[in-house]
N, C-alpha and C. Protein backbone atom coordinates (compact mmCIF):
# COMPACT_ATOMS: atom_id res chain seq x y z
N UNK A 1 117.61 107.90 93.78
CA UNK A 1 117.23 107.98 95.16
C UNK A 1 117.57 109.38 95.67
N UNK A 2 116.64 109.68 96.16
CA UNK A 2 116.53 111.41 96.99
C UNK A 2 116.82 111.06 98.23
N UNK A 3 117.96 111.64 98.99
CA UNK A 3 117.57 111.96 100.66
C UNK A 3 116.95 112.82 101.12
N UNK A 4 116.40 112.50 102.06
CA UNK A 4 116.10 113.75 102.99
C UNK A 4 117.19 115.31 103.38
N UNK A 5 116.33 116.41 102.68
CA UNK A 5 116.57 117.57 102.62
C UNK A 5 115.68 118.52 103.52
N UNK A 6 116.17 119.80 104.02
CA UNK A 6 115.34 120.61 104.72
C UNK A 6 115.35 121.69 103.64
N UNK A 7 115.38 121.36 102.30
CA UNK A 7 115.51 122.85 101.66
C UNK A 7 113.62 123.50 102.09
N UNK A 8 112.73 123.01 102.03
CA UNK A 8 111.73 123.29 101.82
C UNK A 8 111.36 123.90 103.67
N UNK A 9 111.93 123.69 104.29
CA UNK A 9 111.54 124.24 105.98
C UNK A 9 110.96 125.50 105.61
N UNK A 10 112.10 126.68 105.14
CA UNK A 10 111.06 128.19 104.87
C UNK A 10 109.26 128.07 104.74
N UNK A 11 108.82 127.31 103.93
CA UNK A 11 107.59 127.21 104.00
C UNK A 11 106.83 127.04 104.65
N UNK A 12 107.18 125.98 105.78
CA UNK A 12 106.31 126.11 106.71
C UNK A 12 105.97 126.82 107.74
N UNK A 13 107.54 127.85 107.75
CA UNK A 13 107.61 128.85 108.78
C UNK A 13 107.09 129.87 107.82
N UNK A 14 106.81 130.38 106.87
CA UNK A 14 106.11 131.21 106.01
C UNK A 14 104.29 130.88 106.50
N UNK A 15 103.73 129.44 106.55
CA UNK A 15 102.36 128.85 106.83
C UNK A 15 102.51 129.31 108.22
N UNK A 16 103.24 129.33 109.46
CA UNK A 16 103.14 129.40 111.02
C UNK A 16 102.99 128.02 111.25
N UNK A 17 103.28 127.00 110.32
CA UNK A 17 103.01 125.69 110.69
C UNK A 17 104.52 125.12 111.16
N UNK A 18 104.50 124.51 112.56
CA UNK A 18 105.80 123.76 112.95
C UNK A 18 106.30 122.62 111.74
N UNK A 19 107.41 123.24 111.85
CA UNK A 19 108.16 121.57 110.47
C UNK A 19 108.24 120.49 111.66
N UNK A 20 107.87 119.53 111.08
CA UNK A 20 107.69 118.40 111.82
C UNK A 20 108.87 117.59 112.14
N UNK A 21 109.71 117.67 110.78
CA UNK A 21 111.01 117.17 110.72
C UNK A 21 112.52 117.93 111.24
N UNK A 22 112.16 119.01 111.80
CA UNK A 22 112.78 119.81 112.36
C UNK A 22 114.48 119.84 112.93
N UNK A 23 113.82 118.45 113.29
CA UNK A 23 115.19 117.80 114.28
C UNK A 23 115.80 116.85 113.72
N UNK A 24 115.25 116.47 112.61
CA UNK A 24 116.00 115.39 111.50
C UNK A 24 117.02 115.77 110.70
N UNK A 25 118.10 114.48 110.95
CA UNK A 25 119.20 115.35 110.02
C UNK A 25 119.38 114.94 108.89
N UNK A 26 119.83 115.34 108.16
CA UNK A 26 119.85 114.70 106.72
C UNK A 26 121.41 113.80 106.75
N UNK A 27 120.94 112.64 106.00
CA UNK A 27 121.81 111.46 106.08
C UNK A 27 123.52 111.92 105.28
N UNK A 28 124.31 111.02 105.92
CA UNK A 28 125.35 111.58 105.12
C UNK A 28 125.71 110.55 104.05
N UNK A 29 126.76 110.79 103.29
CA UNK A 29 127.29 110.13 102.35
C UNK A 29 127.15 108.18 102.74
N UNK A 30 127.76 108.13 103.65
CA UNK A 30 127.80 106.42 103.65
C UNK A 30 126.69 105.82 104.27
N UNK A 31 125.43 107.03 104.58
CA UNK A 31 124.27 105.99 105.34
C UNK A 31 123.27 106.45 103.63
N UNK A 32 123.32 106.97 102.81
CA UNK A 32 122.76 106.91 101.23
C UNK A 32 123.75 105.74 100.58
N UNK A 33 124.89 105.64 100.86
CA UNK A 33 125.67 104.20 99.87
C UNK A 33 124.31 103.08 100.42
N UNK A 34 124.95 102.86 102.08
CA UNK A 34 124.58 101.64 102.48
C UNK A 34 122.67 102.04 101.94
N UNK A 35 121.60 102.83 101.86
CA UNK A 35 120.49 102.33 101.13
C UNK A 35 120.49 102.40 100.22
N UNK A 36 121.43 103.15 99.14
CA UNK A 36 121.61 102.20 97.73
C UNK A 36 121.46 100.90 97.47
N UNK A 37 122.76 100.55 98.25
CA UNK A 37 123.08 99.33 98.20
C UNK A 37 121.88 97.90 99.15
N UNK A 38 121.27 98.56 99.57
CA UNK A 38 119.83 97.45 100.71
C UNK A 38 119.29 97.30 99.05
N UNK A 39 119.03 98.67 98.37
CA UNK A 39 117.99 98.55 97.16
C UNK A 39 118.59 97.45 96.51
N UNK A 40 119.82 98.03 95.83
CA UNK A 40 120.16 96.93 94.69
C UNK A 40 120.12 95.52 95.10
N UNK A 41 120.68 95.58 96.58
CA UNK A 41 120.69 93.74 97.14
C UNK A 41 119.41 93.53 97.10
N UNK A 42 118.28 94.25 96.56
CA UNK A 42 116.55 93.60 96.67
C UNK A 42 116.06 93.35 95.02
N UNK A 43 117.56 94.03 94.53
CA UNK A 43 117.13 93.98 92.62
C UNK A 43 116.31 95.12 91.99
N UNK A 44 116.93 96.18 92.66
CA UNK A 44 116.02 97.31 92.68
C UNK A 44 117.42 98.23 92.13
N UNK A 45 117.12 98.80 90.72
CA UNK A 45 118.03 100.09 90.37
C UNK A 45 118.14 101.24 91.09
N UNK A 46 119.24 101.50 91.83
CA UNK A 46 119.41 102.73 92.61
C UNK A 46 120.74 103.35 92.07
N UNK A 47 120.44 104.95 91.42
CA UNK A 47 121.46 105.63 91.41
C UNK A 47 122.13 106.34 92.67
């Protein structure tokens, strides 16, 4: 499982295109456990 990252923002300010996600923050440590853990409680392998 990947979280949400802004590594890629440069690019769109490279295009003149607004990042859309701008204002989104990237999740921290215990809000990636707890959707690990939604996955596996569905029987779904999540590293």
């Amino acid at each position: 499982m990947l979280p949400f990252h802004r590594l890629g923002a440069h690019k769109w300010a490279e295009l003149n295109l607004p990042f859309p996600l701008r204002q989104t923050e990237p999740p921290g440590p215990d809000a990636v456990e707890r959707a690990r853990a939604a996955f596996r409680a569905a029987g779904v392998t999540a590293l």
